[in-house]
PDB file of N, CA and C in Angstrom:
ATOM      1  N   UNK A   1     116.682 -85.643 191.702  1.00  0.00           N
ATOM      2  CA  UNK A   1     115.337 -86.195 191.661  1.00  0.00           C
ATOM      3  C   UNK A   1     115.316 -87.497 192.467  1.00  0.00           C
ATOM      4  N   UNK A   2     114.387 -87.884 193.356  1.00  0.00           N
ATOM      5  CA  UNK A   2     114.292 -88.720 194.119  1.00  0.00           C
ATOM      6  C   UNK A   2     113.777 -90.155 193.273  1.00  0.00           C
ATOM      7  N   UNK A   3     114.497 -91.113 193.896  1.00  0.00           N
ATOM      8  CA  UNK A   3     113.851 -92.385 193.220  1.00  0.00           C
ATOM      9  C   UNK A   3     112.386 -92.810 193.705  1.00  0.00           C
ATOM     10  N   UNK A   4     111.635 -92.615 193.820  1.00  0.00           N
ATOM     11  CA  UNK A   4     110.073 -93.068 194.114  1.00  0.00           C
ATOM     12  C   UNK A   4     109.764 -92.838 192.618  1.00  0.00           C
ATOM     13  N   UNK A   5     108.603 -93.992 192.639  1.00  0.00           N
ATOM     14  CA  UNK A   5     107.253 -94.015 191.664  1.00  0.00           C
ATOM     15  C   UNK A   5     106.659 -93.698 191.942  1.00  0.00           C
ATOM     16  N   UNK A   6     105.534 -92.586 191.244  1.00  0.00           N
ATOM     17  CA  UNK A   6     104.393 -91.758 190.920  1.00  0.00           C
ATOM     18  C   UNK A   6     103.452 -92.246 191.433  1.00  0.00           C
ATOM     19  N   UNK A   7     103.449 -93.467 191.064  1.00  0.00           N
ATOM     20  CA  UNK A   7     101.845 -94.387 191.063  1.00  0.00           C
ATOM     21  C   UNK A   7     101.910 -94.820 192.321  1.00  0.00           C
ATOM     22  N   UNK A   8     102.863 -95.616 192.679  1.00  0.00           N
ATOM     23  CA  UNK A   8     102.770 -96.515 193.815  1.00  0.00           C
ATOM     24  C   UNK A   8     103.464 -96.281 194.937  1.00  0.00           C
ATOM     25  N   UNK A   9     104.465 -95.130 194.875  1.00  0.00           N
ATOM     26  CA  UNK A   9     104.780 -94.743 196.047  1.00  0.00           C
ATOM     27  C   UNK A   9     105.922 -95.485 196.554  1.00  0.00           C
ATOM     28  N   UNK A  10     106.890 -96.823 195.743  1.00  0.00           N
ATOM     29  CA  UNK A  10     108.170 -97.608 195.787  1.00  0.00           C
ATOM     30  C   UNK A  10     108.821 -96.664 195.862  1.00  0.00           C
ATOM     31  N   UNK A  11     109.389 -97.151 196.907  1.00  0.00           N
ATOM     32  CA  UNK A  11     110.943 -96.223 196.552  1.00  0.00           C
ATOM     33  C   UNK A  11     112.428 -97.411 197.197  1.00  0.00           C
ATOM     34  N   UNK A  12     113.172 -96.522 197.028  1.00  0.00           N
ATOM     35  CA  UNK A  12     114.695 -97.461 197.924  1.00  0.00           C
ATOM     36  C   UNK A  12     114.286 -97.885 198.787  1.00  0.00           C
ATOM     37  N   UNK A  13     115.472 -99.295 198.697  1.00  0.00           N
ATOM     38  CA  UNK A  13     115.370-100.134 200.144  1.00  0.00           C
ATOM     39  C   UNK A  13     116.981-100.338 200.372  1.00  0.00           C
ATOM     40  N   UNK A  14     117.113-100.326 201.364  1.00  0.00           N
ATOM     41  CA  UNK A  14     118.128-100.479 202.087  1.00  0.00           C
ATOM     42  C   UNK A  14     118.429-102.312 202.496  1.00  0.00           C
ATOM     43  N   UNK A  15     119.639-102.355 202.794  1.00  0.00           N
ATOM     44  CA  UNK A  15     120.034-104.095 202.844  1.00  0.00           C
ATOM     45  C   UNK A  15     121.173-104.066 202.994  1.00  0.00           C
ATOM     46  N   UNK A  16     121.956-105.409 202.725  1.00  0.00           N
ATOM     47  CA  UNK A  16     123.270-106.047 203.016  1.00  0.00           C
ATOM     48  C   UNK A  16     123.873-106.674 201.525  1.00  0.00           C
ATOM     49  N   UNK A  17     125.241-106.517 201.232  1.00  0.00           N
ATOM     50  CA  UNK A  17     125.767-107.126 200.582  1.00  0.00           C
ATOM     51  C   UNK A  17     126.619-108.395 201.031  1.00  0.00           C
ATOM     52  N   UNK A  18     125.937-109.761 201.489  1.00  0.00           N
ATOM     53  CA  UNK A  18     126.614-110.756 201.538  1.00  0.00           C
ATOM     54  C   UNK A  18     127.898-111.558 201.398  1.00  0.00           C
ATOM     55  N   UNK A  19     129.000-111.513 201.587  1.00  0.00           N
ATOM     56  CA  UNK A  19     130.284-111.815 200.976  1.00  0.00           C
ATOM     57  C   UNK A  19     130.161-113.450 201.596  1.00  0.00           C
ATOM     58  N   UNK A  20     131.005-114.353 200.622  1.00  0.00           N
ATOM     59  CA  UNK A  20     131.047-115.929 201.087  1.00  0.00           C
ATOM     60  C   UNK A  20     131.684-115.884 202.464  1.00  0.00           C
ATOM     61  N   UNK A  21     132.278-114.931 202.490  1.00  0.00           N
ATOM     62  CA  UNK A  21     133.202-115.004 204.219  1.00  0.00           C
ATOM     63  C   UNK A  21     131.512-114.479 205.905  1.00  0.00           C
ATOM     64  N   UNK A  22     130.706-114.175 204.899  1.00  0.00           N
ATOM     65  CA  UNK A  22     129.176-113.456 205.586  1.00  0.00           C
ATOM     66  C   UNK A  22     130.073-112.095 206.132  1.00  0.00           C
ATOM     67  N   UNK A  23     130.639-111.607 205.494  1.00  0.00           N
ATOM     68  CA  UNK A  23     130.594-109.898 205.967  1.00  0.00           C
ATOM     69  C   UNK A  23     129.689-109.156 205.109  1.00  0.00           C
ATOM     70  N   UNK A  24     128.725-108.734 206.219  1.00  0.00           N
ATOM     71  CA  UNK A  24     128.077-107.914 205.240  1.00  0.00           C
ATOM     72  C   UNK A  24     128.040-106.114 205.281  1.00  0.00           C
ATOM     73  N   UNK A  25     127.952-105.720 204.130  1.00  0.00           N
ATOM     74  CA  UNK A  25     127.884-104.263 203.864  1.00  0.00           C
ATOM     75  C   UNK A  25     127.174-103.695 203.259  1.00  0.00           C
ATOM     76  N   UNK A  26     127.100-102.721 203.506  1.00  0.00           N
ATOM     77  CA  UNK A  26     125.314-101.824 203.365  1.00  0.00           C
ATOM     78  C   UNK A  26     125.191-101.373 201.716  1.00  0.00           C
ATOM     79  N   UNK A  27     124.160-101.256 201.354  1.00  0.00           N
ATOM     80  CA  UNK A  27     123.576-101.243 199.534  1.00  0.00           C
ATOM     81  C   UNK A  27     122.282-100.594 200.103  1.00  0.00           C
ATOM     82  N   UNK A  28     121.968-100.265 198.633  1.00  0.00           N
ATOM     83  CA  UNK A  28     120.611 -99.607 198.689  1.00  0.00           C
ATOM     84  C   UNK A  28     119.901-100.657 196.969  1.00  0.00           C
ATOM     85  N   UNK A  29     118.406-101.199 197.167  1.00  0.00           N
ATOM     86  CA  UNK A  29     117.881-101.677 196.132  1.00  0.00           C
ATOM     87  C   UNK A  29     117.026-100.079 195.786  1.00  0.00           C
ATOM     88  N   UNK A  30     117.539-100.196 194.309  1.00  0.00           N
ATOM     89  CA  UNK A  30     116.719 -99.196 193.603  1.00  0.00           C
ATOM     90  C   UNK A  30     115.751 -99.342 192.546  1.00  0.00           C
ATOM     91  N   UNK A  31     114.384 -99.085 192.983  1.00  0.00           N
ATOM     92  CA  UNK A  31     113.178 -99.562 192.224  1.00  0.00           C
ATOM     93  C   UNK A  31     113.537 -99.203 190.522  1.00  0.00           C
ATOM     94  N   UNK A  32     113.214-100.120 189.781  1.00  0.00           N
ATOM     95  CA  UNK A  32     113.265 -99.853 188.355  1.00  0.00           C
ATOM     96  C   UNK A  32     112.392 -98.811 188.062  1.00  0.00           C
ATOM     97  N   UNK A  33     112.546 -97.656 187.643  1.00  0.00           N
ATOM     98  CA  UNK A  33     112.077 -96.181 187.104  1.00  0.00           C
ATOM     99  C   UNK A  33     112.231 -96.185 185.819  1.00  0.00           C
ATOM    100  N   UNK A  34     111.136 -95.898 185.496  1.00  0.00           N
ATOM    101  CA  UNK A  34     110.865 -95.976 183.540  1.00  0.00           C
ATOM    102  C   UNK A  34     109.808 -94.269 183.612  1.00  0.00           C
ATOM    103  N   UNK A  35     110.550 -93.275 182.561  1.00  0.00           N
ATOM    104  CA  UNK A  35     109.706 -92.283 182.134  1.00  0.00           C
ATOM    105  C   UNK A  35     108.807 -92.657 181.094  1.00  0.00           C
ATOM    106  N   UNK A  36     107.784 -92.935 181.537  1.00  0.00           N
ATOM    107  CA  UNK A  36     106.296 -93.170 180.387  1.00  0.00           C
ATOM    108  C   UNK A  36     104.797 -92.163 180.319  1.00  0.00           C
ATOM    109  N   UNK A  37     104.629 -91.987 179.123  1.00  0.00           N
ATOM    110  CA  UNK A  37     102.961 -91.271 179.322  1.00  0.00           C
ATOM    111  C   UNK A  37     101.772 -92.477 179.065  1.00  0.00           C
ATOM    112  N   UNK A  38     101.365 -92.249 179.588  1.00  0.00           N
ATOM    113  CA  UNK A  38      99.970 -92.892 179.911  1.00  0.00           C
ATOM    114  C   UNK A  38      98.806 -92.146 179.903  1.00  0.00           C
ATOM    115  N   UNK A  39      97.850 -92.476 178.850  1.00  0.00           N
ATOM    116  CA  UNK A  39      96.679 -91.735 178.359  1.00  0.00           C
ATOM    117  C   UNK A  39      95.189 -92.288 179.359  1.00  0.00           C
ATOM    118  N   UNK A  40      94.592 -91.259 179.686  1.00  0.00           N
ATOM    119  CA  UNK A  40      93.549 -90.953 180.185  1.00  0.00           C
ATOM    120  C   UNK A  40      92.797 -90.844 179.262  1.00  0.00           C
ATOM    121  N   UNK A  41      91.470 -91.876 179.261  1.00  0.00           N
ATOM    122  CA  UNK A  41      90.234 -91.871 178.537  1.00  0.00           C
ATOM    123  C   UNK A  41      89.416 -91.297 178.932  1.00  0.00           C
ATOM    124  N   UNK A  42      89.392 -90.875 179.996  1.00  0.00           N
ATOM    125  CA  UNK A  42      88.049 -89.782 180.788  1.00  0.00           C
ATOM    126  C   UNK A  42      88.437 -88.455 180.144  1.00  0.00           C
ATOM    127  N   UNK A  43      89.692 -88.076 180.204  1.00  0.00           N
ATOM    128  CA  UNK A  43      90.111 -86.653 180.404  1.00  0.00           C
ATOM    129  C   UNK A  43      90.750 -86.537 178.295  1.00  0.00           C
ATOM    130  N   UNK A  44      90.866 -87.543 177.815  1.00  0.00           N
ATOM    131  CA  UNK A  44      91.522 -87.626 176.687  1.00  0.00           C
ATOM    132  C   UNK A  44      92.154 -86.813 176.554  1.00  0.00           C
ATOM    133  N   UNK A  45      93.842 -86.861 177.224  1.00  0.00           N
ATOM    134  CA  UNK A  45      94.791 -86.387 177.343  1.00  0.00           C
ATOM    135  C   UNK A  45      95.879 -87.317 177.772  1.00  0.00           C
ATOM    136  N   UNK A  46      96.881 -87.176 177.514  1.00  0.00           N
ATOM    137  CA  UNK A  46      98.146 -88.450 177.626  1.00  0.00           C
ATOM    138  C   UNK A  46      99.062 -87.653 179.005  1.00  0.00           C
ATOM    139  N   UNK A  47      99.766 -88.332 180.437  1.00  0.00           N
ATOM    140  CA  UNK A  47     100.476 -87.480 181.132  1.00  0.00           C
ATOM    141  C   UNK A  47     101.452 -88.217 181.154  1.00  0.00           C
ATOM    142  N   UNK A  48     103.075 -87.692 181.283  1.00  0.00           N
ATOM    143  CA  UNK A  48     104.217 -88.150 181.175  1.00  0.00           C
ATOM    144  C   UNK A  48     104.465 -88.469 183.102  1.00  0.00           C
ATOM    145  N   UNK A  49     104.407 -90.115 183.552  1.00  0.00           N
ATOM    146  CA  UNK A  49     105.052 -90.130 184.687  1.00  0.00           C
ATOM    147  C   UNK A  49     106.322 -90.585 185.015  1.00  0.00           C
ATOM    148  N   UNK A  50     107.267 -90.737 186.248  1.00  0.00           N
ATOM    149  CA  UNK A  50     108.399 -91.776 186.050  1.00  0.00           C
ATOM    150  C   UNK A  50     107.641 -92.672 186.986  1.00  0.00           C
ATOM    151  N   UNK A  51     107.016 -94.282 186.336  1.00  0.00           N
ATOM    152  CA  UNK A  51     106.748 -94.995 187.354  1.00  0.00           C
ATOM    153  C   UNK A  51     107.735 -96.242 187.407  1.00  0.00           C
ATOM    154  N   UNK A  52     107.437 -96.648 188.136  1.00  0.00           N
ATOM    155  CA  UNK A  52     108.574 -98.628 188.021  1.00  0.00           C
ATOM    156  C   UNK A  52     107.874 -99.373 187.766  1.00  0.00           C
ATOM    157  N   UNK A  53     108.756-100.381 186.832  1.00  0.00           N
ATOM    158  CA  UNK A  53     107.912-101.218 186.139  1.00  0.00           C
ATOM    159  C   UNK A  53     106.881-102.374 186.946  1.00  0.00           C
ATOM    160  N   UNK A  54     106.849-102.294 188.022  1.00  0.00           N
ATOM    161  CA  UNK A  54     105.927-102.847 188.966  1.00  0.00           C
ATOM    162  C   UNK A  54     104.627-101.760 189.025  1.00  0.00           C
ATOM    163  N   UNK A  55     104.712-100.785 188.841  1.00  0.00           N
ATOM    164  CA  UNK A  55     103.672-100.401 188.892  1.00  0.00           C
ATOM    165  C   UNK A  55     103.047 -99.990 187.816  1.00  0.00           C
ATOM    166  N   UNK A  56     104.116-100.075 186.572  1.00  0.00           N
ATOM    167  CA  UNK A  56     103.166-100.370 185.319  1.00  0.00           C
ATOM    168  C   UNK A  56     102.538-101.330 184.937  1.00  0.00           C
ATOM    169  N   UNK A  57     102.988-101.983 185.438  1.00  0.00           N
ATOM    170  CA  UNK A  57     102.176-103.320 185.511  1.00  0.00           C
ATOM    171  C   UNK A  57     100.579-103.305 186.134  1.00  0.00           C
ATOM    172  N   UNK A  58     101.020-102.844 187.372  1.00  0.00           N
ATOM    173  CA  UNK A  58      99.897-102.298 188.101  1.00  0.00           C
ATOM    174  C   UNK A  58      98.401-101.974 187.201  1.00  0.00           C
ATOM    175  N   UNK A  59      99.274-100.395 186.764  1.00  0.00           N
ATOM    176  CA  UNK A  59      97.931 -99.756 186.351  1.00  0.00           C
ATOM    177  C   UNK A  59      97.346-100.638 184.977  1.00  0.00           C
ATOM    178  N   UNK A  60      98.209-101.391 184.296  1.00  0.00           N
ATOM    179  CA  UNK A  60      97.390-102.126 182.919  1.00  0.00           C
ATOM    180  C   UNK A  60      96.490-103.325 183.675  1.00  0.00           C
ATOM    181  N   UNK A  61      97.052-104.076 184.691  1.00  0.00           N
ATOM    182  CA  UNK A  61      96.244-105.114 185.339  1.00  0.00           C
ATOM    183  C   UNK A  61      94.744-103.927 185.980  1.00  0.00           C
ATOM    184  N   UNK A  62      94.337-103.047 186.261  1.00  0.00           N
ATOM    185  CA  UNK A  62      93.291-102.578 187.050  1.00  0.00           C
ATOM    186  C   UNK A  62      92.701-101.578 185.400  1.00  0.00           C
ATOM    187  N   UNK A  63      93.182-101.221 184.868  1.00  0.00           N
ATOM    188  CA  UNK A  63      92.322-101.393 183.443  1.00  0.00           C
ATOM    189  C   UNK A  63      92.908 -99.719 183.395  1.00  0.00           C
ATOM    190  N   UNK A  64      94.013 -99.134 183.110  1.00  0.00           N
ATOM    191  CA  UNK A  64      94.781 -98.132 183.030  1.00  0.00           C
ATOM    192  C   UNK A  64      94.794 -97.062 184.157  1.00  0.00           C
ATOM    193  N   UNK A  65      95.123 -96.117 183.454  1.00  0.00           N
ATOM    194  CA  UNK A  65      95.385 -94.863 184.204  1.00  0.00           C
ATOM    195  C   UNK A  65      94.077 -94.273 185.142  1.00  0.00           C
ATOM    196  N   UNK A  66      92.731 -94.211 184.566  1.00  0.00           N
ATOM    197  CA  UNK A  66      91.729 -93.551 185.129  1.00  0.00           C
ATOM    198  C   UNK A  66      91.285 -94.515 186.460  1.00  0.00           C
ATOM    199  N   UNK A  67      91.166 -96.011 185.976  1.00  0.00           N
ATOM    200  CA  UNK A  67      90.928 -96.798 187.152  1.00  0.00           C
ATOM    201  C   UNK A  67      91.896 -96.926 188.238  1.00  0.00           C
ATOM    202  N   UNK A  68      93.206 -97.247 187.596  1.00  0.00           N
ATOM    203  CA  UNK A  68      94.303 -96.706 188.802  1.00  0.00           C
ATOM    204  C   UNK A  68      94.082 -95.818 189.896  1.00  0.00           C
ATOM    205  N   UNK A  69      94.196 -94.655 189.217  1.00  0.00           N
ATOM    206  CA  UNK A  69      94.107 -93.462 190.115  1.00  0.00           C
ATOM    207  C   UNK A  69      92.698 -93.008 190.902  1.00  0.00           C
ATOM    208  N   UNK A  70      91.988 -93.922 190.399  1.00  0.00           N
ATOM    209  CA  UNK A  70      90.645 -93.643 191.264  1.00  0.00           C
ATOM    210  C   UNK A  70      90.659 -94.628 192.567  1.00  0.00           C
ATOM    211  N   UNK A  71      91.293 -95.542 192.394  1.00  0.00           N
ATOM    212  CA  UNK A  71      91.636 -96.936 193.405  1.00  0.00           C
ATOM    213  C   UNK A  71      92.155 -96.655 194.446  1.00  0.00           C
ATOM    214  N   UNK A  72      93.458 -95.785 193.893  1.00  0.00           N
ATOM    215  CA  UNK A  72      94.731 -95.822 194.737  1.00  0.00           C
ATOM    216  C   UNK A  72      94.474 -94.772 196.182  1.00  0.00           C
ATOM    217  N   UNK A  73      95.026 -94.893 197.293  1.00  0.00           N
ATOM    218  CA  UNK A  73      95.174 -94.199 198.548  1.00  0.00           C
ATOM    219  C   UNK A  73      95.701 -92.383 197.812  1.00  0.00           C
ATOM    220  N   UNK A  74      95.417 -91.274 198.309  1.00  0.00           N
ATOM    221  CA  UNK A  74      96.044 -90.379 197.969  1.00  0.00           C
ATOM    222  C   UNK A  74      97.361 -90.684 198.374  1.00  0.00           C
ATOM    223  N   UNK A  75      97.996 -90.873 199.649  1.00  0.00           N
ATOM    224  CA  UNK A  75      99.297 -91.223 200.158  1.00  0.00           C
ATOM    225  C   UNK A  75     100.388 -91.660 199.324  1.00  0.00           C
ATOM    226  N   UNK A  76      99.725 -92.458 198.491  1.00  0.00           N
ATOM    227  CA  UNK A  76     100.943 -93.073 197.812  1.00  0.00           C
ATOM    228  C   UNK A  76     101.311 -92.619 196.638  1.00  0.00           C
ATOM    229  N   UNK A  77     100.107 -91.588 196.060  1.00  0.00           N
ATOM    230  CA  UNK A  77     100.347 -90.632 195.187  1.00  0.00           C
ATOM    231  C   UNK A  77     101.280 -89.334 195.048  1.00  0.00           C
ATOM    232  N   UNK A  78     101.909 -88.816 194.118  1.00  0.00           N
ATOM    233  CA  UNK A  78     102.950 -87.883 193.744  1.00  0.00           C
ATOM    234  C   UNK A  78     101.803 -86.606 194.092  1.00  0.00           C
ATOM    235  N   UNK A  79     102.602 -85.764 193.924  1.00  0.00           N
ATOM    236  CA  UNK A  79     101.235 -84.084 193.893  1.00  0.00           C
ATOM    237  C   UNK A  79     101.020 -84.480 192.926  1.00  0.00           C
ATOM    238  N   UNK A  80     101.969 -84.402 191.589  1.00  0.00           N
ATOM    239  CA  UNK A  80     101.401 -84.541 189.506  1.00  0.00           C
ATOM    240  C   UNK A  80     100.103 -85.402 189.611  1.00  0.00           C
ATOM    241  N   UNK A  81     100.503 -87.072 190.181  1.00  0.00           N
ATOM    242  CA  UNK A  81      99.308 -87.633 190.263  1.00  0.00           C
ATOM    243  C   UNK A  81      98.016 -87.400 190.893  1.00  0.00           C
ATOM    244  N   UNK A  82      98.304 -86.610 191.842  1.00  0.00           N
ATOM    245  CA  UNK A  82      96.864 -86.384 192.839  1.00  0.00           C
ATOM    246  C   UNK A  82      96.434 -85.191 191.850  1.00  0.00           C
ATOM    247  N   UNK A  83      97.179 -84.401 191.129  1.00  0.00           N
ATOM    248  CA  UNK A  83      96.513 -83.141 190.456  1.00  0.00           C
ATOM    249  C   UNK A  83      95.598 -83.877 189.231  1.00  0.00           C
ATOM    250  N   UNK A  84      96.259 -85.026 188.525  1.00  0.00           N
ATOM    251  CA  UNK A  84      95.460 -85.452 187.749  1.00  0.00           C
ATOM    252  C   UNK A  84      93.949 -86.285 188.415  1.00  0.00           C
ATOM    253  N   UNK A  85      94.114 -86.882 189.485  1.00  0.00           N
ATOM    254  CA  UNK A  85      93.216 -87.376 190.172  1.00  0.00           C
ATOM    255  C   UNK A  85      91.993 -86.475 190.579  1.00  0.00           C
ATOM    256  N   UNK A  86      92.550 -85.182 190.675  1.00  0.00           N
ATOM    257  CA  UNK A  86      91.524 -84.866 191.322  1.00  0.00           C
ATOM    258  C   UNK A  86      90.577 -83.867 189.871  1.00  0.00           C
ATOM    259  N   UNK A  87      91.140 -83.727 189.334  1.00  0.00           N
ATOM    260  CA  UNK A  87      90.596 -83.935 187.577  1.00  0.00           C
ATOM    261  C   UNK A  87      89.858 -84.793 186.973  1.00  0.00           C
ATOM    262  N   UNK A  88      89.966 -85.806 187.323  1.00  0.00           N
ATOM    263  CA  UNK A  88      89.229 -86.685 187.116  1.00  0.00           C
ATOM    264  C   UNK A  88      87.783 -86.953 187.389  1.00  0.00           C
ATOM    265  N   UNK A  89      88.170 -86.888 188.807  1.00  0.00           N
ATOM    266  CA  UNK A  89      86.952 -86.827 189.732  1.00  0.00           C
ATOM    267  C   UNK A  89      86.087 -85.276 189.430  1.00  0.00           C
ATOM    268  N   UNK A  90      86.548 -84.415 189.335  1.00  0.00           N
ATOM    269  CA  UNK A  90      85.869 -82.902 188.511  1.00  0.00           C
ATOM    270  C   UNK A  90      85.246 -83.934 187.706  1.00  0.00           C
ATOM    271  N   UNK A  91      85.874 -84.496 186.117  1.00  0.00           N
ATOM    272  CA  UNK A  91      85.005 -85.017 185.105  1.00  0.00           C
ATOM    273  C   UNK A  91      84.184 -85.854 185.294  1.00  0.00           C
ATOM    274  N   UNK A  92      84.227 -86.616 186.186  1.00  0.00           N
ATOM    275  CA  UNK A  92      83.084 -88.048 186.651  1.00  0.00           C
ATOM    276  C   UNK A  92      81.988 -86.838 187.071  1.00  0.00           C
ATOM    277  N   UNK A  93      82.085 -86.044 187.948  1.00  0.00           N
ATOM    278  CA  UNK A  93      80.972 -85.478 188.827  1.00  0.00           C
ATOM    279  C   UNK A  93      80.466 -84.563 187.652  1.00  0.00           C
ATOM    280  N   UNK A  94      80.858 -84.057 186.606  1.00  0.00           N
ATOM    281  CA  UNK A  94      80.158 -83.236 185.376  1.00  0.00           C
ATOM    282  C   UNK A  94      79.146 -84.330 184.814  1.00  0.00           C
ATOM    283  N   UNK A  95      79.998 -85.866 184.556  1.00  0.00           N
ATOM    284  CA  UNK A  95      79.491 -86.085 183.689  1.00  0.00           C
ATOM    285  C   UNK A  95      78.153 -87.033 183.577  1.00  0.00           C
ATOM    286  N   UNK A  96      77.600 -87.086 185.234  1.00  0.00           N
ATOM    287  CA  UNK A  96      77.019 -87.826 185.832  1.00  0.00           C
ATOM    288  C   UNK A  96      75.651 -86.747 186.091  1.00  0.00           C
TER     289      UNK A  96
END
C-alpha cells in the first residue's frame, strides 16, 4: 500500500541525511498516516480513510468531511474519496 493521504494527496519526500563530517545520504520523509473514519452529515454515514495527521487537521479546520471534500481539487483526491464526493454532490442536487 502506498504512503499517500486520501484527503490531501501528501505523500514521500525524498532528502539527505546530514552527518557532522556533511556527507550526505539519501532518506525518504514519510507523511504521518493514521487509519480514521470520519462521518458525513449530508450522507449520514461514517467512511474509514488513511489520512496524515496534517490533513486531519485540515478537514476539522474547514468544518469536516462534507466541506472538505467539496473544497478540495479532484487531483488530490483518492478514487474512495472522489466516489464519496461525487455522492455528495448527487445529495446536494436532490436536496435543493
Amino acid at each position: 500500500m502506498s504512503r499517500i493521504c486520501e484527503l490531501t494527496g501528501k505523500g514521500r519526500m525524498t532528502g539527505h541525511n546530514v552527518s557532522h563530517a556533511n556527507n550526505k545520504t539519501k532518506r525518504v520523509f514519510l507523511p504521518n498516516l493514521q487509519n480514521v473514519t470520519l462521518m458525513s452529515e449530508k450522507l449520514d454515514r461514517s467512511f474509514k480513510f488513511r489520512v496524515s495527521t496534517h490533513g486531519l487537521r485540515s478537514v476539522e479546520h474547514n468544518g469536516g468531511l462534507d466541506n472538505w471534500l467539496l473544497k478540495t481539487n479532484d487531483e488530490k483526491l483518492s478514487p474512495r474519496a472522489l466516489k464519496v464526493k461525487r455522492e455528495l454532490v448527487k445529495a446536494q442536487a436532490q436536496a435543493a
